[in-house]
C-alpha atoms as a PDB file:
ATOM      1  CA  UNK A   1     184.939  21.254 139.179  1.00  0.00           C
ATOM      2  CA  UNK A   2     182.029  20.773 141.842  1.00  0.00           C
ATOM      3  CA  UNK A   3     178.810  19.480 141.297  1.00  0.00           C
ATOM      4  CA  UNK A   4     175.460  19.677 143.053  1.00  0.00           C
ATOM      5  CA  UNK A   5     172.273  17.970 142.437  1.00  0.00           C
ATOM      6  CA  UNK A   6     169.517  20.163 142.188  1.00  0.00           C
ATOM      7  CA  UNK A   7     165.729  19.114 143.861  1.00  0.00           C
ATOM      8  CA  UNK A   8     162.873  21.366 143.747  1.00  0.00           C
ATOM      9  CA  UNK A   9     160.799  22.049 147.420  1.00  0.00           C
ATOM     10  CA  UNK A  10     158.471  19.202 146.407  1.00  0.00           C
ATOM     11  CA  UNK A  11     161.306  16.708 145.585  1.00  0.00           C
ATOM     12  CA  UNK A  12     161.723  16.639 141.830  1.00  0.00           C
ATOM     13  CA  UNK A  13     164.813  16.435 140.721  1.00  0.00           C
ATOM     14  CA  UNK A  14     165.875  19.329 138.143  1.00  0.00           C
ATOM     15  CA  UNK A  15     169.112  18.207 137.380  1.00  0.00           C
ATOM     16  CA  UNK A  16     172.648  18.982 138.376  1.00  0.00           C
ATOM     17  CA  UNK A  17     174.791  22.638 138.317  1.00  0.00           C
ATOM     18  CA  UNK A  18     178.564  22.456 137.725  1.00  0.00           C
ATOM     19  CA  UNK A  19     180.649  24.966 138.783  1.00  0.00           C
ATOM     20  CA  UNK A  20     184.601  25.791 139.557  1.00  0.00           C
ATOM     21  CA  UNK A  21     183.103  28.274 142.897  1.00  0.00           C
ATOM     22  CA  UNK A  22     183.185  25.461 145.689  1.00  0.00           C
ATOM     23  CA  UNK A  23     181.484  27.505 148.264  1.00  0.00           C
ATOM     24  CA  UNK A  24     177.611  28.377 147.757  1.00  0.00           C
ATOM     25  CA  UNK A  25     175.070  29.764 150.331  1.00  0.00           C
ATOM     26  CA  UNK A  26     171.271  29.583 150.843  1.00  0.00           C
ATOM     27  CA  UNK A  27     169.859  32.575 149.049  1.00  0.00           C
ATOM     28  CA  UNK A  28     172.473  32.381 146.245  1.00  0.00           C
ATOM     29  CA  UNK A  29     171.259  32.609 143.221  1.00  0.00           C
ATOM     30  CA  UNK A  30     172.742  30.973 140.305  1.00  0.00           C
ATOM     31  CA  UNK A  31     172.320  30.316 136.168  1.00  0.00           C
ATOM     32  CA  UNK A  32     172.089  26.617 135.206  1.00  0.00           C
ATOM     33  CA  UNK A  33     174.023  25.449 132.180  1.00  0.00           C
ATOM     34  CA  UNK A  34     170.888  25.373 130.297  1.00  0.00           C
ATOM     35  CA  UNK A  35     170.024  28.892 130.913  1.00  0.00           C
ATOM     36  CA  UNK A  36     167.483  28.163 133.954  1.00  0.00           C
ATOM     37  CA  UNK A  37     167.920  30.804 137.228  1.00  0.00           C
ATOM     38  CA  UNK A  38     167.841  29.119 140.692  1.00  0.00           C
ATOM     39  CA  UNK A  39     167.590  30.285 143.767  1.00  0.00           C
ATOM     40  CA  UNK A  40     169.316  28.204 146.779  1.00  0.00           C
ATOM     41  CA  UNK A  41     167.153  27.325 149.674  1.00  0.00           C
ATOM     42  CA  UNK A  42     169.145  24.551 151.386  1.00  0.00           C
ATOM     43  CA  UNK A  43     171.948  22.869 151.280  1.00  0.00           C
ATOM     44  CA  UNK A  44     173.001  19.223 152.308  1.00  0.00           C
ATOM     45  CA  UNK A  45     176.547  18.366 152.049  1.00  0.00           C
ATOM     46  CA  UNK A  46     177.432  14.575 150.407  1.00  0.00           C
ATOM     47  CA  UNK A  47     178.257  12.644 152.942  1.00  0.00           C
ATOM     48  CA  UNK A  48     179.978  10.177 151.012  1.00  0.00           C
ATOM     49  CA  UNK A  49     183.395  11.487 150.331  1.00  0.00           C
ATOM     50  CA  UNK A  50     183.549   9.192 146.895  1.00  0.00           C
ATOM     51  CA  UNK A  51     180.117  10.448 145.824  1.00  0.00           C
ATOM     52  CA  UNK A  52     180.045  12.353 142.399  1.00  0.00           C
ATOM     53  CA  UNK A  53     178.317  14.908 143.771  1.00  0.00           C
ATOM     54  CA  UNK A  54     179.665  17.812 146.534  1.00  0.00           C
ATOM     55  CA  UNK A  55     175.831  18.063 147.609  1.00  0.00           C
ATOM     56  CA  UNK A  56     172.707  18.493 147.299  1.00  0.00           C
ATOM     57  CA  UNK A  57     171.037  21.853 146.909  1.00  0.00           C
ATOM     58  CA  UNK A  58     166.979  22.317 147.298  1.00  0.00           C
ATOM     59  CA  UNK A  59     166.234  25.462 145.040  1.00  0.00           C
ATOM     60  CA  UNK A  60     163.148  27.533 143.404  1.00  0.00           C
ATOM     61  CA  UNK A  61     163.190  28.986 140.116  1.00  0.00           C
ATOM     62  CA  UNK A  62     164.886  32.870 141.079  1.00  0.00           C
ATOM     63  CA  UNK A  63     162.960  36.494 139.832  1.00  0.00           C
ATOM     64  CA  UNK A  64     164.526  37.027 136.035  1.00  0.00           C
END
């Protein structure tokens, strides 16, 4: 499984996504576990290889 860390534009941090896709793209749009729709509007790859996380993403809530 991959996880990313998930930080609004202004820096808050909204919690983390899970997934078993490894490869995401800004514009994606994705369904947290909790039922929340993101879009993706960067990403930063960990750069720590023994972080827990595979990166961070910086997303805004997506159109339902």
């Amino acid at each position: 499984m991959f996880k990313f860390r998930l930080f609004s534009r202004g820096g808050d941090d909204l919690g983390q996504f899970v997934t078993a896709v490894p490869n995401w793209s800004a514009g994606d749009t994705f369904t947290s576990g909790d039922g929340r729709q993101f879009r993706i509007l960067a990403i930063v790859a960990a750069e720590d290889e023994d972080s827990p996380v595979h990166g961070l993403w910086e997303v805004e809530p997506a159109a339902r």
